[in-house]
N, C-alpha and C. Protein backbone atom coordinates (compact mmCIF):
# COMPACT_ATOMS: atom_id res chain seq x y z
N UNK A 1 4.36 4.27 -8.45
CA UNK A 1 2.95 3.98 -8.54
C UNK A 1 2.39 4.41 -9.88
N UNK A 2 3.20 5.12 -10.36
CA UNK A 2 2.66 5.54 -12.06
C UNK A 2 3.99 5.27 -12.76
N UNK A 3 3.17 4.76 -14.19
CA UNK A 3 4.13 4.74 -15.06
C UNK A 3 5.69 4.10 -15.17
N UNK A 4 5.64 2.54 -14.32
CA UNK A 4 5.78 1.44 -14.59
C UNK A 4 6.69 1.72 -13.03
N UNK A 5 6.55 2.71 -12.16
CA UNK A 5 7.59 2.70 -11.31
C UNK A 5 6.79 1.86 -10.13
N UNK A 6 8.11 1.00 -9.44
CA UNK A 6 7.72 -0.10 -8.26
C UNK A 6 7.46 0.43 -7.24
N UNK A 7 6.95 0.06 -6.06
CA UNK A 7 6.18 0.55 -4.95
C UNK A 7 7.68 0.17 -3.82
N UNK A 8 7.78 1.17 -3.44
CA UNK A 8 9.49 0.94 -2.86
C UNK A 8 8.95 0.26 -1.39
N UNK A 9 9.86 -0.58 -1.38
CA UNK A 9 9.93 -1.34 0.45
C UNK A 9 10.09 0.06 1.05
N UNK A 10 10.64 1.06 0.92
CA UNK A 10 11.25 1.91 1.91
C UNK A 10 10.31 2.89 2.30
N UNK A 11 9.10 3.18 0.90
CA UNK A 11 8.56 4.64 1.18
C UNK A 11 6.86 3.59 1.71
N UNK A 12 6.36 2.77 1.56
CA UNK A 12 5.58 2.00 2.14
C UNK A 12 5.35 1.63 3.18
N UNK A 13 4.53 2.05 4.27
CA UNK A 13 4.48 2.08 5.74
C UNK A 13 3.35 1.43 6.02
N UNK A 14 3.78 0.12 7.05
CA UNK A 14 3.07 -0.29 7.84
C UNK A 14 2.21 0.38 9.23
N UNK A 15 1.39 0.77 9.64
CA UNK A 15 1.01 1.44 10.82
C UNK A 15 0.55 -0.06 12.11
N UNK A 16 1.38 -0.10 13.04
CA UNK A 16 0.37 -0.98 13.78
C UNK A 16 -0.13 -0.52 15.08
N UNK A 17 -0.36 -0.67 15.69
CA UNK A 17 -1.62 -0.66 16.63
C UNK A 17 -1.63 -1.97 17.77
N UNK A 18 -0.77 -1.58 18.67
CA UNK A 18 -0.59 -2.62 19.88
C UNK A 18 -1.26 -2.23 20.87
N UNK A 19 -1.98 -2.88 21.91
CA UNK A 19 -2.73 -2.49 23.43
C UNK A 19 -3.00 -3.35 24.41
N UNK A 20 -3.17 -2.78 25.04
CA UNK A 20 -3.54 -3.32 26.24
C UNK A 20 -4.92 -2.91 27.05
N UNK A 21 -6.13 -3.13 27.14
CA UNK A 21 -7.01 -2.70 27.47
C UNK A 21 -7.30 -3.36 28.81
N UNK A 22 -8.52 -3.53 29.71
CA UNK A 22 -9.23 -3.51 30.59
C UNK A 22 -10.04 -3.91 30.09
N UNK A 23 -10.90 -5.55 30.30
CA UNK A 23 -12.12 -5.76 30.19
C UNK A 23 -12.93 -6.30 31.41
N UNK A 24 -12.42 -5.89 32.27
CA UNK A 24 -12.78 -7.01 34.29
C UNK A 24 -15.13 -6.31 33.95
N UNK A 25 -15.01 -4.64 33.58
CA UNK A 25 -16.28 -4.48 33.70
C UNK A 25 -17.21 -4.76 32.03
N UNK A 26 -18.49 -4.82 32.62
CA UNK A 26 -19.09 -4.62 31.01
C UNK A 26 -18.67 -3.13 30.00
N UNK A 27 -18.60 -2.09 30.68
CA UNK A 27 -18.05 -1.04 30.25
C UNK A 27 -16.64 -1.07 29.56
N UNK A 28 -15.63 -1.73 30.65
CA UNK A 28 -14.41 -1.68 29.42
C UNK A 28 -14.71 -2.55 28.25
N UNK A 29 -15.34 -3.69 28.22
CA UNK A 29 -15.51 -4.70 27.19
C UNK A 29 -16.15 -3.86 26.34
N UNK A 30 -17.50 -3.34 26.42
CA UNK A 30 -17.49 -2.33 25.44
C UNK A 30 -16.92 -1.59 24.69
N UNK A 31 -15.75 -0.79 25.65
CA UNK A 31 -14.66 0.16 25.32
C UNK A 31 -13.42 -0.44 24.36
N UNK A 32 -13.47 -1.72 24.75
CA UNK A 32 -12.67 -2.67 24.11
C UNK A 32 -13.07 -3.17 22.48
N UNK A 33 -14.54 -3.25 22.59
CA UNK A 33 -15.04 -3.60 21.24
C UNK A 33 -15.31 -2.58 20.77
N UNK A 34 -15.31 -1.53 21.13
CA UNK A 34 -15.37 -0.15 20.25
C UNK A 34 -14.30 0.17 19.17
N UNK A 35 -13.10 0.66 20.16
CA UNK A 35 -11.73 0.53 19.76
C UNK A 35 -11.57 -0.82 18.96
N UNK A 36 -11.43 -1.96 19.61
CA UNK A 36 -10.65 -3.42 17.85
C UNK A 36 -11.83 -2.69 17.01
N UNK A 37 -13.05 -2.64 16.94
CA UNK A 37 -13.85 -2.43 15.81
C UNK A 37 -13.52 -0.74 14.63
N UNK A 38 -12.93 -0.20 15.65
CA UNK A 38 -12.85 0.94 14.86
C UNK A 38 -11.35 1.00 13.71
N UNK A 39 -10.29 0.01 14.26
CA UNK A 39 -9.31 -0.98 13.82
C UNK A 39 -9.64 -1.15 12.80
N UNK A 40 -10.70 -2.30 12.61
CA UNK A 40 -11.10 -2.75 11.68
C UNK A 40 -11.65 -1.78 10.66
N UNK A 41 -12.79 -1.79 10.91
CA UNK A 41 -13.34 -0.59 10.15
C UNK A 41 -12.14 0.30 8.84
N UNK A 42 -11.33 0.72 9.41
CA UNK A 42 -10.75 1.67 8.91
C UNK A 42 -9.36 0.89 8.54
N UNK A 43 -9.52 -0.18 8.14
CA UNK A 43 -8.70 -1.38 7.11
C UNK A 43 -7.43 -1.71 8.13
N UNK A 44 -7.42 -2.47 9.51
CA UNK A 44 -6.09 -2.63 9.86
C UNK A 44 -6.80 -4.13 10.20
N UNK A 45 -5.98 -5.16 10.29
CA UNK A 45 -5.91 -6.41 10.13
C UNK A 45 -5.10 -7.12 11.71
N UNK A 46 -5.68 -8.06 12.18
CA UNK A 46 -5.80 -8.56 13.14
C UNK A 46 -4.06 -9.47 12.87
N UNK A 47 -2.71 -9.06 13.72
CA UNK A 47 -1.46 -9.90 13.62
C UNK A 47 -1.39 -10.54 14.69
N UNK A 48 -2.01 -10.40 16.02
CA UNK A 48 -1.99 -11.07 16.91
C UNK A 48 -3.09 -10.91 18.04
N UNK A 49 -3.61 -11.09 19.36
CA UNK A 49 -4.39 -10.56 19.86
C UNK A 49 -3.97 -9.16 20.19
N UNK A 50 -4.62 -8.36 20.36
CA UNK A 50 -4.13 -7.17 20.57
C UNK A 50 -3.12 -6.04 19.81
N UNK A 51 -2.76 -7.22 18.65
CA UNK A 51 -1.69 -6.29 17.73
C UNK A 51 -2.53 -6.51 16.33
N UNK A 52 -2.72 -5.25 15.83
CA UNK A 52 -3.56 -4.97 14.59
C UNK A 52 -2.02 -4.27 13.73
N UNK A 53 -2.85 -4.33 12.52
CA UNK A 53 -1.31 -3.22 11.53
C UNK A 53 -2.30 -3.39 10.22
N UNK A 54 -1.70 -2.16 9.72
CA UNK A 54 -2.58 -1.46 8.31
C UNK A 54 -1.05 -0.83 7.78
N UNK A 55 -1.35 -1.38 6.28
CA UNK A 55 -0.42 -0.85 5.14
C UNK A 55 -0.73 0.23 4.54
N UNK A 56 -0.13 1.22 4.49
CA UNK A 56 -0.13 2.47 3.74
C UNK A 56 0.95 2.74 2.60
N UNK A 57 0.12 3.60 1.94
CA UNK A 57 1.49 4.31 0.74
C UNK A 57 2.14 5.58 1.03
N UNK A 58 1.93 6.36 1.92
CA UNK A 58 2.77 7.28 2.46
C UNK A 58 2.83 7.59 3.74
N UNK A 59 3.35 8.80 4.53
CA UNK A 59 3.50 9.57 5.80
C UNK A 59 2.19 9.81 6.01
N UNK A 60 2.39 10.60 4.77
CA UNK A 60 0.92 11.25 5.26
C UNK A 60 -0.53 10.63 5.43
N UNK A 61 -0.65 9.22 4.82
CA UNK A 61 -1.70 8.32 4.91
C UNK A 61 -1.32 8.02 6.39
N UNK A 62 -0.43 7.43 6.94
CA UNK A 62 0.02 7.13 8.10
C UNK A 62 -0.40 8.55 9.21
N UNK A 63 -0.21 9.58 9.04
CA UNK A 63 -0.87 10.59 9.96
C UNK A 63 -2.11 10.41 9.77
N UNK A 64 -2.75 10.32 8.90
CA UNK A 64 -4.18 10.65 8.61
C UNK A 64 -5.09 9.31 9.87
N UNK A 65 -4.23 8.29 9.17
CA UNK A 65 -5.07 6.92 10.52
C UNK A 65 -4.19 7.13 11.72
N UNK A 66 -3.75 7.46 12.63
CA UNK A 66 -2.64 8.08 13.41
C UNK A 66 -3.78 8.88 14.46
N UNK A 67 -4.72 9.85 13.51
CA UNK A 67 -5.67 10.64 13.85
C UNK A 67 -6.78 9.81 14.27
N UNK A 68 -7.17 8.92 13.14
CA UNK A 68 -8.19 8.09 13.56
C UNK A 68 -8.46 7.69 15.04
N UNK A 69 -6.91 6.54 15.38
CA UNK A 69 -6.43 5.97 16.19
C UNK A 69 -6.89 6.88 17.51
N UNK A 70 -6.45 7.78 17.62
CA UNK A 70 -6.80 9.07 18.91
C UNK A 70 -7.81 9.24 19.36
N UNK A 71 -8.71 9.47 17.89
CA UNK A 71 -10.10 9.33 18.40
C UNK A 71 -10.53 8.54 19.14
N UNK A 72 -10.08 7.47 18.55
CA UNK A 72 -11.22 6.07 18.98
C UNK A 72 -10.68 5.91 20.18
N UNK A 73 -9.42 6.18 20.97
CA UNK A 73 -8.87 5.80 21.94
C UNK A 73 -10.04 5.63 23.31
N UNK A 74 -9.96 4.55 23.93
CA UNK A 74 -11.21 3.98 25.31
C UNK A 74 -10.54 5.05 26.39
N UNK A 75 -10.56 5.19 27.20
CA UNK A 75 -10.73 6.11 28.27
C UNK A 75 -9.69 5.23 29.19
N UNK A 76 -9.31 4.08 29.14
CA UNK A 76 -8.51 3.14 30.39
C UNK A 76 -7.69 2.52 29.24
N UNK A 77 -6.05 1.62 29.50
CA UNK A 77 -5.38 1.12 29.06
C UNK A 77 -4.80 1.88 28.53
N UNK A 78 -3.41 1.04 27.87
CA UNK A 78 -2.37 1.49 26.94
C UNK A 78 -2.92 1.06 25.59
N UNK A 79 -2.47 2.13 24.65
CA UNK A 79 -2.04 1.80 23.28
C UNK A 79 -1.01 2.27 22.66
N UNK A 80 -0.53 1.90 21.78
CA UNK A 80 1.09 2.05 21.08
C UNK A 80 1.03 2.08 20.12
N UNK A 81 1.48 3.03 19.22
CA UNK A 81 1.22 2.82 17.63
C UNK A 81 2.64 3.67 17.28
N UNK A 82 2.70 2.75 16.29
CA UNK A 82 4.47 2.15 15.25
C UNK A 82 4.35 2.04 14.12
N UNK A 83 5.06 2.72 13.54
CA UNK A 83 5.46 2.90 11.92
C UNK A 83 6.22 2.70 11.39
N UNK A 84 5.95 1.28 10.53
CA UNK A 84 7.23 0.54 10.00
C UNK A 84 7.71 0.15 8.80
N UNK A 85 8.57 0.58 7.73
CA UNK A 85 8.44 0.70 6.50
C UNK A 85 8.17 -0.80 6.14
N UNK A 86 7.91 -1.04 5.11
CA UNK A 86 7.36 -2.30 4.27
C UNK A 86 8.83 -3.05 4.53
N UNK A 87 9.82 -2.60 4.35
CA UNK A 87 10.94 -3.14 4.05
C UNK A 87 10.88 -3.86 5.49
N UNK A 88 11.06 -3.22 6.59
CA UNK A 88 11.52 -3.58 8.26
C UNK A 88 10.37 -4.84 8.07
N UNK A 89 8.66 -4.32 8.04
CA UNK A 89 8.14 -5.71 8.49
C UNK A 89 8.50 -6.85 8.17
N UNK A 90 8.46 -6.92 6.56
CA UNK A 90 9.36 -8.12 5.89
C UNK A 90 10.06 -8.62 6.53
N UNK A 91 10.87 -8.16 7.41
CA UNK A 91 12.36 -8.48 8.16
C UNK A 91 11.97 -9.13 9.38
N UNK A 92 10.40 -9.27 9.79
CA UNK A 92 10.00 -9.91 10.84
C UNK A 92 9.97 -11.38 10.79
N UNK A 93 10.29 -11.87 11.83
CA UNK A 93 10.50 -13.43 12.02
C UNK A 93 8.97 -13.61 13.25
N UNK A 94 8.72 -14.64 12.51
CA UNK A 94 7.03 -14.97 12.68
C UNK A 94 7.27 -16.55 12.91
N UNK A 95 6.64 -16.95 14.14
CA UNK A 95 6.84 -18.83 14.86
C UNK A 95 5.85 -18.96 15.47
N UNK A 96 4.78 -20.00 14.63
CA UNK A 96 3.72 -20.43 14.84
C UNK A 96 4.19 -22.13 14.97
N UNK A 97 4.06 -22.43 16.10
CA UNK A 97 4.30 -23.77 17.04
C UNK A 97 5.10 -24.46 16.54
N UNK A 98 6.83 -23.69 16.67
CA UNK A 98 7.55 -23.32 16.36
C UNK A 98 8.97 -23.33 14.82
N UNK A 99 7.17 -23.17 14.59
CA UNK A 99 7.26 -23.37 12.39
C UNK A 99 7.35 -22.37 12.07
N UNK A 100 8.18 -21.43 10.98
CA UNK A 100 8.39 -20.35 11.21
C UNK A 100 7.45 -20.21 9.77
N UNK A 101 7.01 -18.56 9.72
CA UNK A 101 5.83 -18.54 8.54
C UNK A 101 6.46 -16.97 8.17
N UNK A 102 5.99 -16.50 7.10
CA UNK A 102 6.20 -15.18 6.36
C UNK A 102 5.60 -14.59 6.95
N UNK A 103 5.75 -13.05 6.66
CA UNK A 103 5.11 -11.94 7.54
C UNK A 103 3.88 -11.71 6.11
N UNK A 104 2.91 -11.31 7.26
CA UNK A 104 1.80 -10.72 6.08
C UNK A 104 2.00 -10.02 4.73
N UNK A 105 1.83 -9.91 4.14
CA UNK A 105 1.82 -9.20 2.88
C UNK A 105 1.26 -8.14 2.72
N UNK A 106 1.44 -6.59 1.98
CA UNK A 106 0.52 -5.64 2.05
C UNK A 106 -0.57 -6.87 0.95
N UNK A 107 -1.47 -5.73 0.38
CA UNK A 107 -2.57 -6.32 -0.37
C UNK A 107 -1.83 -5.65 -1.64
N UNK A 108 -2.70 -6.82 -3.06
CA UNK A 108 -1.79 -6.54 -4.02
C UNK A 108 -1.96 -4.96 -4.57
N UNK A 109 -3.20 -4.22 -3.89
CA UNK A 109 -3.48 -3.15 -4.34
C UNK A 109 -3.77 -1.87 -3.14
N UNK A 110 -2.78 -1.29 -2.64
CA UNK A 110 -3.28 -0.32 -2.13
C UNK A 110 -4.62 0.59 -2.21
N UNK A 111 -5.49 0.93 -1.24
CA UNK A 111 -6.80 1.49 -1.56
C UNK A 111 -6.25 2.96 -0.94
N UNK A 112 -6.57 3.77 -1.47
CA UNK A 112 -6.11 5.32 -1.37
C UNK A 112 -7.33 6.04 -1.05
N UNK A 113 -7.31 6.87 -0.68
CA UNK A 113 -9.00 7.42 -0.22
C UNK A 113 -8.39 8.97 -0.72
C-alpha cells in the first residue's frame, strides 16, 4: 500500500454478512430494516438478498466491523459472518440465468478510517 507495493489477494479480506431474519410482524420488519441498513451504512454492499460483504485491508479492519455487526444484531433470526481473503472471493463462480458473471470487485480505493 506504500511505495509502489501491490495490495496482496491474500492479506485483503472480504467480510460478509449472511441472514436470515423474521419479518411475519411489523416489529421484525423493523428489526430487519434496522440491521440491512446498518450493513449499509457502514460500507457493505448488497451480493444477494440477504447476503451483504464489505472489503477490507486488514484483520484488524475486519474485527473492528465484526463489532459493528454485534451491535446491530435484531433480537430474532440467524446471522453468519465470514471472512474471506480477496484471493478465495475471486475464486467464486457467480450464474445469473445461467450466464456466468465475475465476482464483485473490491473498489479501486480502499477507504481506511
Amino acid at each position: 500500500m506504500g511505495r509502489g507495493r501491490e495490495i496482496s489477494g491474500y492479506r485483503t479480506l472480504w467480510l460478509v454478512a449472511m441472514f436470515d431474519l423474521p419479518v411475519q410482524t411489523p416489529q421484525d420488519r423493523k428489526n430487519y430494516t434496522q440491521f440491512r441498513k446498518a450493513l449499509l451504512e457502514d460500507g457493505f454492499m448488497m451480493l444477494q438478498f440477504s447476503v451483504y460483504a464489505r472489503p477490507l485491508a486488514s484483520e484488524d479492519a475486519a474485527m473492528a466491523h465484526r463489532r459493528l455487526i454485534r451491535r446491530s444484531l435484531p433480537p430474532e433470526g440467524e446471522v453468519r459472518v465470514l471472512t474471506l481473503t480477496d484471493h478465495q472471493f475471486g475464486k467464486m463462480e457467480i450464474y445469473y440465468a445461467r450466464k456466468r458473471r465475475d465476482p464483485e470487485g473490491a473498489p479501486s480505493q480502499l477507504m481506511l478510517f
